[in-house]
C-alpha atoms as a PDB file:
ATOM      1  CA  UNK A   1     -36.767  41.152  41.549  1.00  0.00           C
ATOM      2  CA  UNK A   2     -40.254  41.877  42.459  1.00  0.00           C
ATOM      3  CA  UNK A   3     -42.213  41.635  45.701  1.00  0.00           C
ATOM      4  CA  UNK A   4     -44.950  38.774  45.671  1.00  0.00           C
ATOM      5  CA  UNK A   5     -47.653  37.877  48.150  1.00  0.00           C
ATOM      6  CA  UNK A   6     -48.216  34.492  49.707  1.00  0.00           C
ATOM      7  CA  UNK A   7     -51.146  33.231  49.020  1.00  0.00           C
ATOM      8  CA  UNK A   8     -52.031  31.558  52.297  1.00  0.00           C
ATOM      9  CA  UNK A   9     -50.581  34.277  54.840  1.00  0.00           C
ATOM     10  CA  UNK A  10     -50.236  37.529  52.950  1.00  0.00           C
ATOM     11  CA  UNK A  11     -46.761  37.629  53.447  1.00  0.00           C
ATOM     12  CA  UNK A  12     -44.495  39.814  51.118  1.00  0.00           C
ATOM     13  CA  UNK A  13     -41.620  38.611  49.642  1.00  0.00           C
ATOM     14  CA  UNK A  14     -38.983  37.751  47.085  1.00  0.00           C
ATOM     15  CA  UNK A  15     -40.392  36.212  43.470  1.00  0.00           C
ATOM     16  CA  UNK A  16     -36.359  34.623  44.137  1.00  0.00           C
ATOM     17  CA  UNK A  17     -37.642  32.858  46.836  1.00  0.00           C
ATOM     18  CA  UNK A  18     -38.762  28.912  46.350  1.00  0.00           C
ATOM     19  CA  UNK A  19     -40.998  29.468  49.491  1.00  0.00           C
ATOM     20  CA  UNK A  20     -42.770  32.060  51.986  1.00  0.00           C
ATOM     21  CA  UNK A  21     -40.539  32.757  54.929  1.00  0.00           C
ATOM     22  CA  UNK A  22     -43.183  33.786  56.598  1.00  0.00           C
ATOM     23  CA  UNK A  23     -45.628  29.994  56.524  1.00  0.00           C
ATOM     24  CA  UNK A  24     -43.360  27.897  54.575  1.00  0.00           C
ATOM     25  CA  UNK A  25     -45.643  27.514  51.748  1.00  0.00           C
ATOM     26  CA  UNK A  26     -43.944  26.381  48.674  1.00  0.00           C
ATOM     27  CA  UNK A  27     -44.090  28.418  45.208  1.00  0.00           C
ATOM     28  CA  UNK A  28     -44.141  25.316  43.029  1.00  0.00           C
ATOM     29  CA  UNK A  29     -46.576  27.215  39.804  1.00  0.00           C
ATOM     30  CA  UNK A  30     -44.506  30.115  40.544  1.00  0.00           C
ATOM     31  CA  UNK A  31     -41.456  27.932  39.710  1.00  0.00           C
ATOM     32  CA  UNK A  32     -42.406  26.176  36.680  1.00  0.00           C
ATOM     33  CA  UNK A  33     -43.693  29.837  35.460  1.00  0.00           C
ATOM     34  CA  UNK A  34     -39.933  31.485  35.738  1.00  0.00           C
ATOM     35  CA  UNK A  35     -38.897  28.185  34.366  1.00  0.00           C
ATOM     36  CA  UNK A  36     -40.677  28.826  31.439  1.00  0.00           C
ATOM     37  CA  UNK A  37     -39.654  32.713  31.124  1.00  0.00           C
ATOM     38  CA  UNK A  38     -36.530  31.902  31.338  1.00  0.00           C
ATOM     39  CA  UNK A  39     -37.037  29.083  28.438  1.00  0.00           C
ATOM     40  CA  UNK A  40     -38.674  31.770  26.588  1.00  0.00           C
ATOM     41  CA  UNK A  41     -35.849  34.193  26.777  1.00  0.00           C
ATOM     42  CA  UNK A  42     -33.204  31.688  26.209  1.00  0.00           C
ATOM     43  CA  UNK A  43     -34.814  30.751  22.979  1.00  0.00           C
ATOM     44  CA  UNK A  44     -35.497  35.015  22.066  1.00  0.00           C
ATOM     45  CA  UNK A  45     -31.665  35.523  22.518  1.00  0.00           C
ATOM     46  CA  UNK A  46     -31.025  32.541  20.389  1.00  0.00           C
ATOM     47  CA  UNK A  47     -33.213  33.597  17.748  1.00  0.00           C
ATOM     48  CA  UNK A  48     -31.797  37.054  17.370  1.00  0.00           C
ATOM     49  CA  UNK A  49     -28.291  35.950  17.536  1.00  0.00           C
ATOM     50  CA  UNK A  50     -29.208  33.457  14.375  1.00  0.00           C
ATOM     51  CA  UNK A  51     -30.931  35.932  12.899  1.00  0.00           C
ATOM     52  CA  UNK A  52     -28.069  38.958  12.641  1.00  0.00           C
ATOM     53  CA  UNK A  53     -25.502  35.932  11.451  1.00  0.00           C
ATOM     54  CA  UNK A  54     -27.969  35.312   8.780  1.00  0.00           C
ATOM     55  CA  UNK A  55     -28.140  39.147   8.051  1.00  0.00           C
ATOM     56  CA  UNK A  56     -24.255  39.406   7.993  1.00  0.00           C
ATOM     57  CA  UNK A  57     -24.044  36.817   5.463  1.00  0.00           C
ATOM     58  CA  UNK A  58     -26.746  38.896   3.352  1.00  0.00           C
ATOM     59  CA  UNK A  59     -24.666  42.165   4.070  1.00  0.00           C
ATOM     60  CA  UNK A  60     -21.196  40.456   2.948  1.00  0.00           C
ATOM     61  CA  UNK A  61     -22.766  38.856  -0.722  1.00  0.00           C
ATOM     62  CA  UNK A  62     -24.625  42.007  -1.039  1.00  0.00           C
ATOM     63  CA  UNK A  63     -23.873  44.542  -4.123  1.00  0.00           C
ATOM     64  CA  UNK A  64     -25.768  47.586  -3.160  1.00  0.00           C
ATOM     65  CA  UNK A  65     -23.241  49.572  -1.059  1.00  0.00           C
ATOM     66  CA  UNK A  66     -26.055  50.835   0.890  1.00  0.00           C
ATOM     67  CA  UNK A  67     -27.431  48.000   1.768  1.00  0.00           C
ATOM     68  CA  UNK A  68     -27.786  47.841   5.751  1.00  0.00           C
ATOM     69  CA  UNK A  69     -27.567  44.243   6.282  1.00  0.00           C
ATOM     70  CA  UNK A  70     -24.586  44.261   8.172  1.00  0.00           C
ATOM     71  CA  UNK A  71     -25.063  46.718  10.803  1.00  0.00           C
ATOM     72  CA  UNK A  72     -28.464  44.864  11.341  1.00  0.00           C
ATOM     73  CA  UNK A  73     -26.105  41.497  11.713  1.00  0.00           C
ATOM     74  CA  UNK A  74     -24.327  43.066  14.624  1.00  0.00           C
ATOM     75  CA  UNK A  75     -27.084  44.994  16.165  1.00  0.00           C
ATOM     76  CA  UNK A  76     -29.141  41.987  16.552  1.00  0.00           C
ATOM     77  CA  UNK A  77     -26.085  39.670  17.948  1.00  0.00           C
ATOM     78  CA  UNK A  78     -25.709  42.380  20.390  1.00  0.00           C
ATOM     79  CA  UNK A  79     -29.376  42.156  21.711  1.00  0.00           C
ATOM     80  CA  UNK A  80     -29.487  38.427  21.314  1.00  0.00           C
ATOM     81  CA  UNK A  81     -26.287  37.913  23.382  1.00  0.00           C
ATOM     82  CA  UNK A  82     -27.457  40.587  25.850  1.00  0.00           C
ATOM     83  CA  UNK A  83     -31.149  38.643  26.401  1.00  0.00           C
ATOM     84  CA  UNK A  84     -28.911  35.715  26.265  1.00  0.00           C
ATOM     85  CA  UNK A  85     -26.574  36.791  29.189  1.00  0.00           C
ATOM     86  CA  UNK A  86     -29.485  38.430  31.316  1.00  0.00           C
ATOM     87  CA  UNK A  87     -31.674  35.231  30.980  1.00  0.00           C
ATOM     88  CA  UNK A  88     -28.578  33.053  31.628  1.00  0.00           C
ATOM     89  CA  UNK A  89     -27.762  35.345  35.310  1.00  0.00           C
ATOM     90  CA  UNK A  90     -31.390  35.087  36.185  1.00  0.00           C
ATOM     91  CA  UNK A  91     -31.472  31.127  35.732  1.00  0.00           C
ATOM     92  CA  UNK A  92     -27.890  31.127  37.847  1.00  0.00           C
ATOM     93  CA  UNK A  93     -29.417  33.411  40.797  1.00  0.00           C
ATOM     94  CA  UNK A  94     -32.551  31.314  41.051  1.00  0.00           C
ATOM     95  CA  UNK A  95     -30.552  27.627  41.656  1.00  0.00           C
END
């Protein structure tokens, strides 16, 4: 959570907040921009979750024991359900 100024009166406050406590004045940009982070984020975790299933399938047909395809699988699940989650909470705490 950061601290944003209101355009109109100055006011500090929440980047949470829909509008400025202070004047009213509504955040509507502001909005559609966290909309679209969140989007973006979403679609990140996604793609790295995809991405390590793909790499575990590599990892389990490979032949070279050394081959590291599997502990990339799970390390990028891991960070694409962990964007996942956090993007998921962030969309919850802003409705």
């Amino acid at each position: 959570m950061a601290l944003i100024k209101c355009p109109k009166c100055g006011a500090d406050f929440s980047s949470f907040a829909e509008k400025c406590p202070k004047c009213a004045s509504p955040f509507e940009k502001l909005n559609k921009i966290k909309a679209g982070l969140i989007r973006l984020g979403i679609a990140l975790g996604i793609s790295f979750i995809v991405f390590g299933f793909v790499e575990l399938f590599l990892g389990m047909t490979a032949k070279d024991p050394m081959d590291f395809n599997i502990e990339i699988g799970f390390i990028a699940i891991v960070i694409g359900l962990s964007i996942l989650f956090k993007f998921l909470w962030t969309m919850k705490k802003i409705k």
